[in-house]
Protein backbone atom coordinates (compact mmCIF):
# COMPACT_ATOMS: atom_id res chain seq x y z
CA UNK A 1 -7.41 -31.32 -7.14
CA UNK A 2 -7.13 -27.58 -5.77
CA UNK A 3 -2.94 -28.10 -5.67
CA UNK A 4 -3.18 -29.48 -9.10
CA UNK A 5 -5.49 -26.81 -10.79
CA UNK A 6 -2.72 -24.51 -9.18
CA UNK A 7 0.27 -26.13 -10.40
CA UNK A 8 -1.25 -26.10 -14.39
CA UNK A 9 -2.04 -22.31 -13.49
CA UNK A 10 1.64 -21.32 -12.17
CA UNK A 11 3.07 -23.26 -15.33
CA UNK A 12 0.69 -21.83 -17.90
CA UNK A 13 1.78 -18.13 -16.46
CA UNK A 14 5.27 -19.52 -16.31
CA UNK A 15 5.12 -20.26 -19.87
CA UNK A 16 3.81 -17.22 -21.22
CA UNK A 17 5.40 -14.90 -19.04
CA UNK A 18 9.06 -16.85 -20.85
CA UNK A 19 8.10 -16.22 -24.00
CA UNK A 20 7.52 -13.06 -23.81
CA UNK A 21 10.48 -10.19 -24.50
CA UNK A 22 12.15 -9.72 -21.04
CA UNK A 23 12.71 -6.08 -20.24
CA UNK A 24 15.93 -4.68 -19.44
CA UNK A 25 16.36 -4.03 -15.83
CA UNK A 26 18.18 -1.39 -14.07
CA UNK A 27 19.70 -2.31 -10.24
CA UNK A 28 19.70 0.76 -8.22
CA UNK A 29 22.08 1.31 -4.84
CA UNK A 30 18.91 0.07 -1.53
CA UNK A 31 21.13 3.67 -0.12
CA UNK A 32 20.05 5.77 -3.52
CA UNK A 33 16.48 4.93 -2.61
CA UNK A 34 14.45 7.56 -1.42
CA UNK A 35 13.23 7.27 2.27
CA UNK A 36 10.09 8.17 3.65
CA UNK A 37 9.02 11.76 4.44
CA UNK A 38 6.86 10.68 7.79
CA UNK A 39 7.50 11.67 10.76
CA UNK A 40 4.72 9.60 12.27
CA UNK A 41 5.97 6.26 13.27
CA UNK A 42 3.02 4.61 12.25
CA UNK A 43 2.55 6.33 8.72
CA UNK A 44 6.30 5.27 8.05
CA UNK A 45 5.74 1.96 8.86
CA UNK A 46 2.29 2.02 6.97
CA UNK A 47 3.88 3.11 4.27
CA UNK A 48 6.53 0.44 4.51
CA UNK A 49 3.97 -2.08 4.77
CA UNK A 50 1.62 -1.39 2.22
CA UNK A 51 4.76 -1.19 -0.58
CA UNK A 52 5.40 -4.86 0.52
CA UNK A 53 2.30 -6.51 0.63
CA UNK A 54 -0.05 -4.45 -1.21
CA UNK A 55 1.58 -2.15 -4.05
CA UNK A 56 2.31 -4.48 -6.17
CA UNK A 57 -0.99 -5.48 -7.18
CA UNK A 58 -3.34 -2.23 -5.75
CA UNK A 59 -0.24 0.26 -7.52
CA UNK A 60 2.24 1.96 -5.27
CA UNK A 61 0.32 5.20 -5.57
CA UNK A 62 -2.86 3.68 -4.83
CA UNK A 63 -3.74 3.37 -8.31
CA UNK A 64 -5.06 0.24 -9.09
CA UNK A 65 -4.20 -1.60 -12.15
CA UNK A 66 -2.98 0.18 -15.24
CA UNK A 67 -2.47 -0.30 -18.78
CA UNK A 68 -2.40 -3.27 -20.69
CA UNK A 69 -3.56 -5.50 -17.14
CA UNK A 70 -6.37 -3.20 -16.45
CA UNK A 71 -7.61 -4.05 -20.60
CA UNK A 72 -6.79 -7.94 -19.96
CA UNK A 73 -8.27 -8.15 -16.64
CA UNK A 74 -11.94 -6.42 -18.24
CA UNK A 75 -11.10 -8.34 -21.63
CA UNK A 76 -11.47 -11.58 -19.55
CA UNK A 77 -14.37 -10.67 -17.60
CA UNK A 78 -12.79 -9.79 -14.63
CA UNK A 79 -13.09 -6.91 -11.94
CA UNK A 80 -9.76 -5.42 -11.92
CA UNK A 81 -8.03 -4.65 -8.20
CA UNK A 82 -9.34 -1.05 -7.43
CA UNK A 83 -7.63 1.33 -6.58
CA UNK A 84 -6.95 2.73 -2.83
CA UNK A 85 -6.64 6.52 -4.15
CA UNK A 86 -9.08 9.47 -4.20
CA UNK A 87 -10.23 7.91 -7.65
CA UNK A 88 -11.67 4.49 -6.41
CA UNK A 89 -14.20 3.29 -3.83
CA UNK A 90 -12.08 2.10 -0.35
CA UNK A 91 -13.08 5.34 1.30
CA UNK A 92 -17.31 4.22 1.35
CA UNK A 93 -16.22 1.39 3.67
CA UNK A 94 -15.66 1.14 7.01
CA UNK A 95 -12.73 0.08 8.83
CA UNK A 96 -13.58 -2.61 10.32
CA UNK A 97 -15.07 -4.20 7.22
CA UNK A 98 -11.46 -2.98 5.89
CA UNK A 99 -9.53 -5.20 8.38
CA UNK A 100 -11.38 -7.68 7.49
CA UNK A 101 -11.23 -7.84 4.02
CA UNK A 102 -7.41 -7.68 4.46
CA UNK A 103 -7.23 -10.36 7.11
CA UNK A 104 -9.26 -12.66 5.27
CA UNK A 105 -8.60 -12.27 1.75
CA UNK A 106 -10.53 -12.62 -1.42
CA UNK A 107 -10.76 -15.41 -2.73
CA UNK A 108 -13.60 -15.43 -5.89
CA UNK A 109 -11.00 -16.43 -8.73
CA UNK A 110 -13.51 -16.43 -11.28
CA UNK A 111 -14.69 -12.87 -10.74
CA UNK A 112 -11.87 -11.04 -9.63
CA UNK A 113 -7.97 -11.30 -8.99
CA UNK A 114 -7.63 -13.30 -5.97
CA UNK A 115 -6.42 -11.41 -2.81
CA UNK A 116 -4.26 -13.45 -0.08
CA UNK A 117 -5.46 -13.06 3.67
CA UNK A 118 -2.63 -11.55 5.77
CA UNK A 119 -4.22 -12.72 9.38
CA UNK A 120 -1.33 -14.61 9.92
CA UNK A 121 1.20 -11.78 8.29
CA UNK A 122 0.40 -8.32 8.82
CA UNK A 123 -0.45 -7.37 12.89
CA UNK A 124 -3.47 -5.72 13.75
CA UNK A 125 -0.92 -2.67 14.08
CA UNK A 126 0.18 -3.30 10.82
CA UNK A 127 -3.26 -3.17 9.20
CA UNK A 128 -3.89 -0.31 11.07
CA UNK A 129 -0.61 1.63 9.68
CA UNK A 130 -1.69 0.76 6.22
CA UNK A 131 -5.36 2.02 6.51
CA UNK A 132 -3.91 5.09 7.61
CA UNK A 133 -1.14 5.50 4.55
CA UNK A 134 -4.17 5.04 2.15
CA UNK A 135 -6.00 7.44 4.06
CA UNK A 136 -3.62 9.94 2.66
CA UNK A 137 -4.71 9.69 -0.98
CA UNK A 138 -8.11 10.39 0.04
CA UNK A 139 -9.88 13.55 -0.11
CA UNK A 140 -10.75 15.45 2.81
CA UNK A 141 -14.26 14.69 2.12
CA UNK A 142 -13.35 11.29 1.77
CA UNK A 143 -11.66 10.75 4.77
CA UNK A 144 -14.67 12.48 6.96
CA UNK A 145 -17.51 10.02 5.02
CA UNK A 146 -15.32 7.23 5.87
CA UNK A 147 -14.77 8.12 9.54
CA UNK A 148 -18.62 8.60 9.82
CA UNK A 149 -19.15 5.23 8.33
CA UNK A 150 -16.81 3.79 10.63
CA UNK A 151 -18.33 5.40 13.73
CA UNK A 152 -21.76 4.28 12.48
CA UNK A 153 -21.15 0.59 12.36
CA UNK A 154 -19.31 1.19 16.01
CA UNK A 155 -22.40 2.50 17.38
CA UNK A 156 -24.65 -0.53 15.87
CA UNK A 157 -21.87 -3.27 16.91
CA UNK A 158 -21.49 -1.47 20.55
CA UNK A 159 -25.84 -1.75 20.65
CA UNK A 160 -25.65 -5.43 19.66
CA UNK A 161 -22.46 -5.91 22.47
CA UNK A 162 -20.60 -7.37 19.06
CA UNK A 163 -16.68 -7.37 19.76
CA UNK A 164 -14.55 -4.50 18.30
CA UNK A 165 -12.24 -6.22 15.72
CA UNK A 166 -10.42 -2.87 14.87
CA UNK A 167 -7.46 -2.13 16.70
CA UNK A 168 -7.06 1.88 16.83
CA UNK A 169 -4.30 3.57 15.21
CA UNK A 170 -3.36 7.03 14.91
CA UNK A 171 -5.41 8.54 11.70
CA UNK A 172 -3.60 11.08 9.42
């Protein structure tokens, strides 16, 4: 029933993504791309990481969705996908509710955009390197709340003996 539900969805979309006017498209040289800046290993790869998996839908600058999808998305009664920058809300959470929000997903269709778990793609090293690229758009006020929330639910998982689930990864 699921597969099926899916399969109307896909061809729906299909459909009216078809009909609509095509834009042109421009190819660009991969070696005219600009590279990263980093220095940092695990910012570069970070960096790397969150343009594949996660730009496309959170915006390559950490913006969220914009435009016309951000009006749709409200228009239908949705929650659009925040944004990782300075301007939306990643920063009150900790990282280890972080990880696990990006291991296991979203998945509340009716509420929200749907958000694939990467468990199974991304490495805990991976996750890591991402967390830390977004930490870059944040302020530094941002970055110290959310290290302070992260230490806080350490302490009260170390006091209950609950296992650490966040790998550690060198923070910008």
């Amino acid at each position: 029933m699921r597969i099926r539900f899916a399969l109307v969805i896909f061809f729906v979309a299909l459909a009216a993504c078809s009909s609509a006017r095509q834009p042109s498209i421009t190819l660009v040289a991969p070696e005219s791309l600009a590279t990263s800046e980093f220095a940092d290993p695990v910012l570069r790869q970070g960096q790397i990481d969150y343009n594949t998996h996660c730009g496309h839908c959170h915006g390559y600058n950490g913006e969220g969705q914009i435009g016309e999808i951000l009006q749709t998305a409200r228009q239908q009664g949705m929650r659009p996908v925040p944004p990782h920058n300075a301007d939306g809300n990643t920063w009150r959470y900790a990282d280890q509710l972080l990880v696990r929000l990006i291991k296991e997903g979203v998945s509340n269709p009716l509420d929200q955009f749907p958000m694939p778990g990467y468990a199974g793609v991304l490495t805990d090293e991976q996750i890591m390197g991402i967390l830390a690229y977004i930490k870059l758009w944040w302020t530094d006020e941002q970055r110290a709340y959310q290290a302070q929330v992260t230490a806080n639910l350490q302490a009260v998982w170390d006091a209950l003996g609950v296992e650490n689930i966040t790998p550690s990864a060198s923070a910008p």
